[in-house]
Protein backbone atom coordinates (compact mmCIF):
# COMPACT_ATOMS: atom_id res chain seq x y z
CA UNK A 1 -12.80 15.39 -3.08
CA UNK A 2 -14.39 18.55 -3.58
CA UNK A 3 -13.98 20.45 -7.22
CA UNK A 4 -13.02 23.54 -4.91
CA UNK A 5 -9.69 21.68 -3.38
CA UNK A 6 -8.83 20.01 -6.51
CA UNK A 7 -8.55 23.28 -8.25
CA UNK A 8 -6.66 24.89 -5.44
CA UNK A 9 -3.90 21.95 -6.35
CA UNK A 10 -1.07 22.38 -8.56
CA UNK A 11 -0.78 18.64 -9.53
CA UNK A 12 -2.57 16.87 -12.63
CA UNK A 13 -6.22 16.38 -11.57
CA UNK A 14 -5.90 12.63 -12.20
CA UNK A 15 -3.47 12.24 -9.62
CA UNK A 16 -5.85 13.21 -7.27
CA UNK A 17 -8.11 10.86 -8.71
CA UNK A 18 -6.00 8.48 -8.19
CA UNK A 19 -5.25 8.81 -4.61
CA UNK A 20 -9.34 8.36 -3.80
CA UNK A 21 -9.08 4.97 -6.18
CA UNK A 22 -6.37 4.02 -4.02
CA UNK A 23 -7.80 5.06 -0.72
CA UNK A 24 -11.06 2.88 -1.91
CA UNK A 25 -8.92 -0.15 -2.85
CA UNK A 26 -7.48 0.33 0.66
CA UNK A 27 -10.70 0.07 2.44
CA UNK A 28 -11.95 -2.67 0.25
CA UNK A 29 -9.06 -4.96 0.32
CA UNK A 30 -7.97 -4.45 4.06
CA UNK A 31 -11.59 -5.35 5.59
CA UNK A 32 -10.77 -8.78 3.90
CA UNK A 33 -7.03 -9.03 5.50
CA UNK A 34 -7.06 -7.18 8.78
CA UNK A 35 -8.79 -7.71 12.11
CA UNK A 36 -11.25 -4.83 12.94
CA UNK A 37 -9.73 -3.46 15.71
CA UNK A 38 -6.58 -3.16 13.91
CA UNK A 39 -5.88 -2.10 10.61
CA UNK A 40 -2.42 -3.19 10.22
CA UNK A 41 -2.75 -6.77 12.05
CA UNK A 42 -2.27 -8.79 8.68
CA UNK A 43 1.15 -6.20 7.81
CA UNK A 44 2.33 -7.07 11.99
CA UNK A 45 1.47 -10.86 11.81
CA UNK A 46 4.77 -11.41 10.44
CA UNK A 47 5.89 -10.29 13.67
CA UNK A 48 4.98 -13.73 15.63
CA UNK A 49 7.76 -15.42 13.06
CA UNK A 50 10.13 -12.89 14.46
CA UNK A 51 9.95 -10.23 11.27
CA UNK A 52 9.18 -6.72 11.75
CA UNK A 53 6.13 -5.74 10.11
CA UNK A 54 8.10 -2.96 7.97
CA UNK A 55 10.32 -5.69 6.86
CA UNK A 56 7.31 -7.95 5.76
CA UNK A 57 5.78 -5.39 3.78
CA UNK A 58 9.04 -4.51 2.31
CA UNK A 59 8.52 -8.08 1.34
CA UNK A 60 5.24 -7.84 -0.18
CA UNK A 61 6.24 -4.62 -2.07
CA UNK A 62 9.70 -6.64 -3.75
CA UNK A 63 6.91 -9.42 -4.97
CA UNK A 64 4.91 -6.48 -6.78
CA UNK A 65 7.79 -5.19 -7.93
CA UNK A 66 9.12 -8.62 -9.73
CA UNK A 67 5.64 -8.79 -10.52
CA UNK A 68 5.35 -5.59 -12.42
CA UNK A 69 9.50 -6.60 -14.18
CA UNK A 70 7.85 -9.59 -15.02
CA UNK A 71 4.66 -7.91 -16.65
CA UNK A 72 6.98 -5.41 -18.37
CA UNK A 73 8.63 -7.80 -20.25
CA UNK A 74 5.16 -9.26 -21.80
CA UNK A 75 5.13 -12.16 -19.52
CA UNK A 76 1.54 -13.28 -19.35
CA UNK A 77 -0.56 -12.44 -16.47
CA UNK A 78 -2.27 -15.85 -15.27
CA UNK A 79 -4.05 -14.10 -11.97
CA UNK A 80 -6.13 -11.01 -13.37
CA UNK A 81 -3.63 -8.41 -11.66
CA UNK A 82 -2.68 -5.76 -14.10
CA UNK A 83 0.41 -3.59 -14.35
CA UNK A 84 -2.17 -0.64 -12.74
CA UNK A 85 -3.21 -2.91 -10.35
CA UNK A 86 0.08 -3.73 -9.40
CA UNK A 87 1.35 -0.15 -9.05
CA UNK A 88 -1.73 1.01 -7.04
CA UNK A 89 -0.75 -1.91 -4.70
CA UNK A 90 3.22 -0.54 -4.53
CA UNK A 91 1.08 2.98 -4.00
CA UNK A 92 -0.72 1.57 -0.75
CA UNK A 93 2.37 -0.91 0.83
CA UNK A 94 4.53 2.73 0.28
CA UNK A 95 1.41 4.66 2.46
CA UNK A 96 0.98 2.05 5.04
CA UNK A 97 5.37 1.63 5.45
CA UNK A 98 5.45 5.44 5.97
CA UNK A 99 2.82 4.17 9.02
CA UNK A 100 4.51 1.29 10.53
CA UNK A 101 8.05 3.90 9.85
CA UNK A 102 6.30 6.42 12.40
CA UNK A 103 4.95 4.46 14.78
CA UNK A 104 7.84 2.88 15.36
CA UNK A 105 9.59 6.66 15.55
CA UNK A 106 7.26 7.48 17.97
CA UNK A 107 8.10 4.06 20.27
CA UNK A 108 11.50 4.45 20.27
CA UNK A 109 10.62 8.63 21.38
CA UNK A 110 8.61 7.41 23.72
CA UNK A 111 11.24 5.10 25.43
């Protein structure tokens, strides 16, 4: 992000920070879970078990979020995820249910 557009915001500068960390976690961690041609295959996989893909990653946000209760009340982390890592994951499933929300507005528009 250019030091032009992050002066023109009115947010802390770290938030915007944040967002590219998140955006590269994103592109990191989704070429190892989702098909190339589709970027949200591993989110609409749950699909062929008869779940909708906003419901599975509804899913996968409650397990961060008992993971992150769990953290906050000292339990010992035993996999290397920490309570940032955690959040920056709730950060991304939020992003990519606002996607699967939308295209699923536009389906129903379209019908």
């Amino acid at each position: 992000m250019s030091v032009d557009k992050i002066n023109k915001r009115h947010g802390h500068p770290r938030f915007y920070e944040l967002l590219d960390q998140i955006g590269d976690l994103h592109d990191r961690k989704n070429s190892n879970y989702a098909a190339d041609n589709d970027p949200l295959s591993n989110l609409r996989l749950c699909e062929s078990f008869g779940v909708p893909a906003s419901v599975g990653t509804m899913v996968r946000m409650s397990d961060k979020w008992s993971r992150l209760t769990e953290l906050t009340k000292g339990k010992q982390d035993r996999v290397g995820e920490s309570m940032t890592d955690t959040l920056m994951d709730m950060a991304i499933y939020s992003l990519l249910e606002i996607i699967l929300i939308e295209e699923q507005a536009k389906k129903v528009k379209t019908k």
